[in-house]
Each structure stands twice: as structure tokens, then as C-alpha cells.
C-alpha atoms as a PDB file:
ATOM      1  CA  UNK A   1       7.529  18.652 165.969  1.00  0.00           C
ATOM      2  CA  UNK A   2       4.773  16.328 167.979  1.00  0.00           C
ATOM      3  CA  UNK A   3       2.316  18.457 165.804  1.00  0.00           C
ATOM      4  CA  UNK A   4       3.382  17.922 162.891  1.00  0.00           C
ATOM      5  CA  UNK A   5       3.856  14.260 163.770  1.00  0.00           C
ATOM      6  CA  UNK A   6       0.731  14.268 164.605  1.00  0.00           C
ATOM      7  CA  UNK A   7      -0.774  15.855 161.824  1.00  0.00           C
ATOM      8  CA  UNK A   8       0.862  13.913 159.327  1.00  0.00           C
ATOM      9  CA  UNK A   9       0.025  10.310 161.313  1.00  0.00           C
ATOM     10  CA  UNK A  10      -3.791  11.515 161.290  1.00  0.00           C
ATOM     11  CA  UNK A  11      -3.556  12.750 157.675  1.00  0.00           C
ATOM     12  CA  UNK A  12      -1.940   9.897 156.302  1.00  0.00           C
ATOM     13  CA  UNK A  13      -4.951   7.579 158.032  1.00  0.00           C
ATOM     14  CA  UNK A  14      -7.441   9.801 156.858  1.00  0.00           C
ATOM     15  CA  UNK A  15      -6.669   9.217 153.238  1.00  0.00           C
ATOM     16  CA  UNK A  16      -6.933   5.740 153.666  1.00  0.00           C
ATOM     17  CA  UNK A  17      -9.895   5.981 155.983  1.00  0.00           C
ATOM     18  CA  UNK A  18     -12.503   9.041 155.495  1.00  0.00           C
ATOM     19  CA  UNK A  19     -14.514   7.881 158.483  1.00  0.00           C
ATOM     20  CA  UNK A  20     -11.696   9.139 160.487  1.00  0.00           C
ATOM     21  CA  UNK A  21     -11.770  12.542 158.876  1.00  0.00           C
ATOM     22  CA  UNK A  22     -15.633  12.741 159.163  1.00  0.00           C
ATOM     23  CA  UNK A  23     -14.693  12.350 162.859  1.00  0.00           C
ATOM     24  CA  UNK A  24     -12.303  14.754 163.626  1.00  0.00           C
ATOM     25  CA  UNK A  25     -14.866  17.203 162.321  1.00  0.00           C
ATOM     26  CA  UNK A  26     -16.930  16.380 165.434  1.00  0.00           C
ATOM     27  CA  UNK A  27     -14.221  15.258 167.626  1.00  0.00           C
ATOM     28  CA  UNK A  28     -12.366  18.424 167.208  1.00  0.00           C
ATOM     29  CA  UNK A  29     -15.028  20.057 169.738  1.00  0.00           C
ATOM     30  CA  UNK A  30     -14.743  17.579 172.654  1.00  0.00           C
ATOM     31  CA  UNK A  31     -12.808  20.004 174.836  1.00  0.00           C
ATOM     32  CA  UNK A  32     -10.055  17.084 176.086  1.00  0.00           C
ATOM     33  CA  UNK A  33      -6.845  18.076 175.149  1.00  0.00           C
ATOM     34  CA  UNK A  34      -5.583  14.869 174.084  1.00  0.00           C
ATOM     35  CA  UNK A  35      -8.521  14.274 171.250  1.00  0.00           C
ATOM     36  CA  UNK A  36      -8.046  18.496 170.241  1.00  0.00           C
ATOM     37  CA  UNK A  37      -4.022  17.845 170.090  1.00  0.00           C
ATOM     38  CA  UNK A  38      -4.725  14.602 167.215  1.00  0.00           C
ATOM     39  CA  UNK A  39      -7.806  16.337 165.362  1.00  0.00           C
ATOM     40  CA  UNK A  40      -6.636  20.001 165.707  1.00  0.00           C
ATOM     41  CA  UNK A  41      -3.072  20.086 164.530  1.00  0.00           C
ATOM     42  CA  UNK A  42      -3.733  22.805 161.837  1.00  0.00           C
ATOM     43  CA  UNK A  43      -4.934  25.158 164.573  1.00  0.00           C
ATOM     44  CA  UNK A  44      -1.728  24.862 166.254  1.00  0.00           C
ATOM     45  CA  UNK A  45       0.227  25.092 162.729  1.00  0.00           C
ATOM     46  CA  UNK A  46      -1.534  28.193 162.356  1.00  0.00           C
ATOM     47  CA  UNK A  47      -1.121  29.776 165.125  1.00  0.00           C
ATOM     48  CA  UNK A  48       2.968  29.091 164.682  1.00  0.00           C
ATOM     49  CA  UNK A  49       2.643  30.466 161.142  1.00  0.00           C
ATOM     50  CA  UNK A  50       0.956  33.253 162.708  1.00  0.00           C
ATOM     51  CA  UNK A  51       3.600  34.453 165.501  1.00  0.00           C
ATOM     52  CA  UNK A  52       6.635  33.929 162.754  1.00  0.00           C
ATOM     53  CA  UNK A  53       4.941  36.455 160.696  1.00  0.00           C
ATOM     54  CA  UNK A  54       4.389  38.708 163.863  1.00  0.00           C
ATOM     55  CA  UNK A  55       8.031  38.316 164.640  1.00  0.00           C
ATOM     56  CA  UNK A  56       8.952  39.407 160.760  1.00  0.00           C
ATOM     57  CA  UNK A  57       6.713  42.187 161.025  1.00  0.00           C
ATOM     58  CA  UNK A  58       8.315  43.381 164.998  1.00  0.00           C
ATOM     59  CA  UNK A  59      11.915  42.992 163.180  1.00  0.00           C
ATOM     60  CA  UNK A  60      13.321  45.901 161.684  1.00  0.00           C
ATOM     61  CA  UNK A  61      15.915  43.838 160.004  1.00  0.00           C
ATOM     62  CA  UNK A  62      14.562  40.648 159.132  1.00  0.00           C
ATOM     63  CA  UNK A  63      13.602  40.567 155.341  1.00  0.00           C
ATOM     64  CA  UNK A  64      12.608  37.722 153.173  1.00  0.00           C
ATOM     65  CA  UNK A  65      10.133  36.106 150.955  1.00  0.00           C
ATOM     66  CA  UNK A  66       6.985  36.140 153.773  1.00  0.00           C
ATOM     67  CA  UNK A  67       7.784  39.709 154.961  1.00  0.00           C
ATOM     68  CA  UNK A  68       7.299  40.507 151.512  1.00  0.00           C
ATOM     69  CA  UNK A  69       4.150  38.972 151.017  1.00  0.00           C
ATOM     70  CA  UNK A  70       2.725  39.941 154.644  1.00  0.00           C
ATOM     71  CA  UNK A  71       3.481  43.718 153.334  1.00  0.00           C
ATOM     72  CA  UNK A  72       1.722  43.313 150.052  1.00  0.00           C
ATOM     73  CA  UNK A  73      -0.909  41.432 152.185  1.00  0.00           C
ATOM     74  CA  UNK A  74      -1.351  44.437 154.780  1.00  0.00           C
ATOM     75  CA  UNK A  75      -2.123  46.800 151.983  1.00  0.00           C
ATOM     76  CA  UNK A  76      -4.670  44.604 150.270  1.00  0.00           C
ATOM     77  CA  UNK A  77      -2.380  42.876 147.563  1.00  0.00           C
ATOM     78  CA  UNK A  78      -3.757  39.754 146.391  1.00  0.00           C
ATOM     79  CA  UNK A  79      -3.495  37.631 149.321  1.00  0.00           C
ATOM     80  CA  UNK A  80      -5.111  38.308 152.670  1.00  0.00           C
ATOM     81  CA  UNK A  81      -2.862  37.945 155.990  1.00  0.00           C
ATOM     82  CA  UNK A  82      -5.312  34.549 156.477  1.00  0.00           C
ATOM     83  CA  UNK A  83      -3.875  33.438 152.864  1.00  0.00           C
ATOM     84  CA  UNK A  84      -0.332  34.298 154.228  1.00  0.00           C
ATOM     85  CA  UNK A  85      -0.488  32.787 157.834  1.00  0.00           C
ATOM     86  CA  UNK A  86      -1.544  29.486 156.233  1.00  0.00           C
ATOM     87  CA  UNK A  87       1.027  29.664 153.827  1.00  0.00           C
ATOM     88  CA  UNK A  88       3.753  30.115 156.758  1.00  0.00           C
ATOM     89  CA  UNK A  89       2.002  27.226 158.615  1.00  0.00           C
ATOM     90  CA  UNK A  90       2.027  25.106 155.176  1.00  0.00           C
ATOM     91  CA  UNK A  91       5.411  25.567 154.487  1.00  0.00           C
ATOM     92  CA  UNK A  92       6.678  24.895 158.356  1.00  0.00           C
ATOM     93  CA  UNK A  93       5.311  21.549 157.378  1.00  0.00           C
ATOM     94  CA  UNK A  94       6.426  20.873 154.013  1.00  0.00           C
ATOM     95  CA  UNK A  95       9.834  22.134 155.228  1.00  0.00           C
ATOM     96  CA  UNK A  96      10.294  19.665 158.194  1.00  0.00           C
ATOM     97  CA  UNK A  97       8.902  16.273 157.527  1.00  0.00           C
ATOM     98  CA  UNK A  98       9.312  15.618 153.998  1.00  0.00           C
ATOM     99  CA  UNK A  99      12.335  16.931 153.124  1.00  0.00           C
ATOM    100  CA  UNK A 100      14.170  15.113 156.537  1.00  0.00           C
ATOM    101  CA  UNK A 101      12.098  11.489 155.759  1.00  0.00           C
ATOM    102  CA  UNK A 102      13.398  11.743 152.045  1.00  0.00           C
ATOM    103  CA  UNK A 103      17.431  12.491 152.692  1.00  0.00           C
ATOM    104  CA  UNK A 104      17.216  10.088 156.048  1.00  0.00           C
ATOM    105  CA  UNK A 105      16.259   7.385 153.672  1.00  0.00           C
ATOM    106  CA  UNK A 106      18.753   8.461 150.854  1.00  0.00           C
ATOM    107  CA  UNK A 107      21.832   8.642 153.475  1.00  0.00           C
ATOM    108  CA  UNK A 108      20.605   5.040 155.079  1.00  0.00           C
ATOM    109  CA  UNK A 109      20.192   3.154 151.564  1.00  0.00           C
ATOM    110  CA  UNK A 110      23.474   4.602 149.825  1.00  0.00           C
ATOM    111  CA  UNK A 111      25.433   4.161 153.712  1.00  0.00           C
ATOM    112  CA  UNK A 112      24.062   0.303 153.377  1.00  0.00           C
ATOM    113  CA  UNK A 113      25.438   0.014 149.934  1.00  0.00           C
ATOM    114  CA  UNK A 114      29.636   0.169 150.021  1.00  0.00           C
ATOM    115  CA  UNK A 115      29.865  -0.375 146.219  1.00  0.00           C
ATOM    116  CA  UNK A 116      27.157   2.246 145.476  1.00  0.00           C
ATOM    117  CA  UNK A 117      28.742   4.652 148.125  1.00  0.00           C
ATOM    118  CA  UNK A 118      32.194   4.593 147.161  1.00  0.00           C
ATOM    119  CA  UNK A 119      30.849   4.803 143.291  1.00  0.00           C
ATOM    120  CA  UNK A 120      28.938   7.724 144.129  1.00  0.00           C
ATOM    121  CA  UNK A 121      31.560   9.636 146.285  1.00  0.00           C
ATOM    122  CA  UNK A 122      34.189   9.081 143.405  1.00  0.00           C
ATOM    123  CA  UNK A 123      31.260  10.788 141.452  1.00  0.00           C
ATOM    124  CA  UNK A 124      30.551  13.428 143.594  1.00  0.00           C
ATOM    125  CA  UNK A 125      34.172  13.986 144.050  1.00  0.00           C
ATOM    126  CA  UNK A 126      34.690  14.629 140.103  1.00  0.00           C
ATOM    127  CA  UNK A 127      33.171  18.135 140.507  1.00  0.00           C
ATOM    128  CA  UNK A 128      34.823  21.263 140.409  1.00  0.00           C
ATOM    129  CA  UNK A 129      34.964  23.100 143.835  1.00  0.00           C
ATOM    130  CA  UNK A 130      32.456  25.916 142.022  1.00  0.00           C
ATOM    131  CA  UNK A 131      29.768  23.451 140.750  1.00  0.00           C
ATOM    132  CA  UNK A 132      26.339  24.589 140.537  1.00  0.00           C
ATOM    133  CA  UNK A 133      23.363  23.321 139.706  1.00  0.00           C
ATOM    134  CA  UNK A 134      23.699  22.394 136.702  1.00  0.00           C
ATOM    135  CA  UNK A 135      26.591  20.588 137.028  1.00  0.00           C
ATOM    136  CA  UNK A 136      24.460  18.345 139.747  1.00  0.00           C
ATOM    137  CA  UNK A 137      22.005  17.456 136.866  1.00  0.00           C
ATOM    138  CA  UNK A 138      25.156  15.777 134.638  1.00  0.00           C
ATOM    139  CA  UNK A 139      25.910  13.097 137.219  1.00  0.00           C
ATOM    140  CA  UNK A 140      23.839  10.041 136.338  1.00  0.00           C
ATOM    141  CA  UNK A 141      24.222   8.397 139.638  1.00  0.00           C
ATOM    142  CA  UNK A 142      23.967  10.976 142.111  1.00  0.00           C
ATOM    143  CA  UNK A 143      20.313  11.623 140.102  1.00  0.00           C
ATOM    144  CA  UNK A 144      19.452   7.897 139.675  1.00  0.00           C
ATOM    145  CA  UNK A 145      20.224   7.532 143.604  1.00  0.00           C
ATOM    146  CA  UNK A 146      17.508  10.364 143.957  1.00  0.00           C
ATOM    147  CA  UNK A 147      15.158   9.207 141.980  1.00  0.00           C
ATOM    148  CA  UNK A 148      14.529   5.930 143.217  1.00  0.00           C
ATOM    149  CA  UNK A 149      15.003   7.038 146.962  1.00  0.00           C
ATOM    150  CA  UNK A 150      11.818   8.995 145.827  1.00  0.00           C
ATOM    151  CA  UNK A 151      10.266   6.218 144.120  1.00  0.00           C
ATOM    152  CA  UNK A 152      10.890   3.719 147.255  1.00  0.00           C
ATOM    153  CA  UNK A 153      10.577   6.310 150.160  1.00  0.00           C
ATOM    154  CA  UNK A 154       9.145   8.875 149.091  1.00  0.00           C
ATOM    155  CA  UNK A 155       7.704  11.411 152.078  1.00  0.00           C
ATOM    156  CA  UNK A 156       3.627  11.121 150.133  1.00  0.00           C
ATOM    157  CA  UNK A 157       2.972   7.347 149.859  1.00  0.00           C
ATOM    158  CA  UNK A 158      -0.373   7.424 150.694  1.00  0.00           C
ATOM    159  CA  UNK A 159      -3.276   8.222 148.339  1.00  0.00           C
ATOM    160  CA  UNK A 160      -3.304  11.305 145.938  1.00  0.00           C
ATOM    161  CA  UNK A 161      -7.682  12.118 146.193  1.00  0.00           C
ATOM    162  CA  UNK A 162      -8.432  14.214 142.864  1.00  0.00           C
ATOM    163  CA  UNK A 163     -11.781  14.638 141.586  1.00  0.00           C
ATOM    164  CA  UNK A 164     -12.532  14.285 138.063  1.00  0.00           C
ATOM    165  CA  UNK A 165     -13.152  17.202 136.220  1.00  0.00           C
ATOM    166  CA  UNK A 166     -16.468  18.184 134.427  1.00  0.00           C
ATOM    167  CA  UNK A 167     -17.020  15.984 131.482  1.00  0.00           C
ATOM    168  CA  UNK A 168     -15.638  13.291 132.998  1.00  0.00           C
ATOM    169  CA  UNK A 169     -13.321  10.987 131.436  1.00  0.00           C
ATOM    170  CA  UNK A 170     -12.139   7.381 130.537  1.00  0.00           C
ATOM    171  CA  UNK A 171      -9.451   5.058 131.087  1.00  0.00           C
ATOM    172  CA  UNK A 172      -8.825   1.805 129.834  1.00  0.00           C
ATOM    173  CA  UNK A 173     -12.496   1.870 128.520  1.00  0.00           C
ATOM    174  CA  UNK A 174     -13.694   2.832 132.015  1.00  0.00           C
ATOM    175  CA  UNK A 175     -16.220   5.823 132.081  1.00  0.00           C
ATOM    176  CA  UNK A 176     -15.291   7.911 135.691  1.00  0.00           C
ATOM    177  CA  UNK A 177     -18.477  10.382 135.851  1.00  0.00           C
ATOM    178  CA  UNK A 178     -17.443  14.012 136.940  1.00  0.00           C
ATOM    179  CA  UNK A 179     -16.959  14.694 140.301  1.00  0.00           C
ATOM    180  CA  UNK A 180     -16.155  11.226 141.506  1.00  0.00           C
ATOM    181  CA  UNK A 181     -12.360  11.396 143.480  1.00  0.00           C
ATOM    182  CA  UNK A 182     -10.084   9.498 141.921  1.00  0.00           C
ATOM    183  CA  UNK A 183      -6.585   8.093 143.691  1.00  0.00           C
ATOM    184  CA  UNK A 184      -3.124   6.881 142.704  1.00  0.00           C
ATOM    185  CA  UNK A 185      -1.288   5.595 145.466  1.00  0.00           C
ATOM    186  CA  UNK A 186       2.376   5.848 145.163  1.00  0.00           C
ATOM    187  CA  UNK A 187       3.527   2.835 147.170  1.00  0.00           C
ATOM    188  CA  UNK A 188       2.072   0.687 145.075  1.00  0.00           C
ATOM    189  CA  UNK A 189       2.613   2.141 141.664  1.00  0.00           C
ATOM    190  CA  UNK A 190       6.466   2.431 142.895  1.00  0.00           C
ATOM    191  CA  UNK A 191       6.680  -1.139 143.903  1.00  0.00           C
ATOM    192  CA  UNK A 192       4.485  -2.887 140.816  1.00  0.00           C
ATOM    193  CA  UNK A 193       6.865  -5.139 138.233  1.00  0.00           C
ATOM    194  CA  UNK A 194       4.963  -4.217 135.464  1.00  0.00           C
ATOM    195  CA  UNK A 195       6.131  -0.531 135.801  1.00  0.00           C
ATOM    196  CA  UNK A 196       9.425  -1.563 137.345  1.00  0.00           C
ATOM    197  CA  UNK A 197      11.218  -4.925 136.396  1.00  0.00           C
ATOM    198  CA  UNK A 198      12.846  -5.200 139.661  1.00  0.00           C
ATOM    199  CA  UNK A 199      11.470  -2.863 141.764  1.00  0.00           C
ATOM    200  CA  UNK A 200      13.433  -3.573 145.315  1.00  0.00           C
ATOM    201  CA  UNK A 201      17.122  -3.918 143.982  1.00  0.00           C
END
């Protein structure tokens, strides 16, 4: 967990800031812990991704979607065992942080609403006791209570860098060459009247 803390705090800065990302490319050599614990984090995400796949493979029982793929990977399938071990590491990530940030924030704004909580438990209550998903997509406030806990907390507020494709293109009668990076940032967007009357209530 203090790596991926870590890595996110250091990612998140080095959108905003690419100096600090220049760096890390250097300061990941100085051989002081502390400085290879903030710019090395994806080493050590590796390296986890690495021995979860190792334990798959040792278990003669354990079967799921990265045994799979580390089986097909063995052989020569597609991906390579790199490919896989940074998917494992990738998905430890996107499986911890974002997911716990996003339904923290949706328990603590609905739990400091009584009005909208008791609305959205009577909701929530309506279903049968074999709903399934789509079922979940018919109640309007249990998905409007989603949505904007996205749109106000959502676990990727930072810049979006994309780089315009070739031929560039234009917006709002603004030529962007090919190849320049290009950002949205989704705190901003989220919070702007102009896309949302009243973006904090």
C-alpha cells in the first residue's frame, strides 16, 4: 500500500509538473533508498505482479483469468510473461486505489446527506432479492449518485496527456500541429458552470 501511495502521489505531480518526471529518470539511480522508494515504485509493482504469477503458476488449484494468460504466455501466445507481469502489477493498482477513493467518497457524501440517504435506501430497497445488473441500471438515483461522485471525486483528476494524432487537428478555430500533447483535466471540467449549472450541490 505505501507503494502504491507513493506511486500515485509522484504520478499525480508529475502530470502537473514534467520536471519532476525528467528527474526521477536520473534520480532513480542514486542508490538511497528513500529517493529509489518515491522514483521506483513500478519496480516494486513489478516485482509483486511478478511473485503473484509465480504463486499461480506453483498452485495446482488456483485458476483464473492471469493463470490463463501466463499459460498462453509460456508457450509464446501473444503476450510475453513481461506483457503479463506488468499487467498483474497494473491491475494491483487499478484494483486498490481507485476503486476504494471512489466508493469512500460515495459512502461519505450520500452518509452526509439524510434526505438523499433515506431516498436512496427506499430505492435500493425496491429491488427484488434476485436483481442483477440490469435491474441496477433502472434506478435513476442510485446511478445519478454514481455519476456525480465520479464527476466530483473521481480517483483521475489530474491531467489526461494525449498527443495529437498525425494530421493534426482544430478546435474552436485553433490549429494543434501533430504530435503536440494535449490535456483535459477533469477537476476542472467537473467543477466549470458552463458545463454544470450548479456544480457543488
Amino acid at each position: 500500500m505505501r507503494t502504491i501511495t507513493t506511486r500515485i502521489t509522484v504520478r499525480g505531480v508529475g502530470v502537473e509538473l514534467p520536471i519532476i518526471m525528467a528527474l526521477g529518470k536520473v534520480l532513480r539511480y542514486v542508490p538511497i533508498p528513500a529517493i529509489q522508494s518515491i522514483f521506483c515504485p513500478n519496480d516494486v509493482l513489478y516485482e509483486h505482479g511478478r511473485k503473484y504469477l509465480d504463486s499461480i503458476k506453483a498452485s495446482e488449484t488456483s485458476s483464473n483469468i492471469f493463470s490463463n494468460i501466463a499459460a498462453e504466455a509460456e508457450v509464446g501466445e501473444k503476450l510475453s510473461m513481461d506483457d503479463v507481469h506488468l499487467e498483474a502489477s497494473g491491475l494491483i493498482v487499478a484494483g486498490t486505489d481507485t476503486t476504494s477513493t471512489t466508493l469512500t467518497y460515495l459512502v461519505w457524501a450520500v452518509l452526509s446527506q439524510s434526505a438523499l440517504q433515506r431516498e436512496l435506501e427506499t430505492e435500493v430497497a425496491g429491488l427484488s432479492e434476485d436483481y442483477g445488473d440490469t435491474d441496477l441500471e433502472k434506478l435513476p438515483l442510485l446511478n445519478a449518485v454514481i455519476e456525480e461522485t465520479l464527476r466530483l471525486y473521481g480517483a483521475a483528476p489530474a491531467g489526461l496527456p494525449r498527443s495529437v494524432p498525425p494530421g493534426g487537428v482544430t478546435i474552436d478555430d485553433q490549429v494543434i500541429p501533430a504530435g503536440t500533447t494535449v490535456t483535459t483535466q477533469a477537476y476542472t471540467y467537473h467543477r466549470d458552470p458552463a458545463l454544470f449549472p450548479r456544480p457543488l450541490e
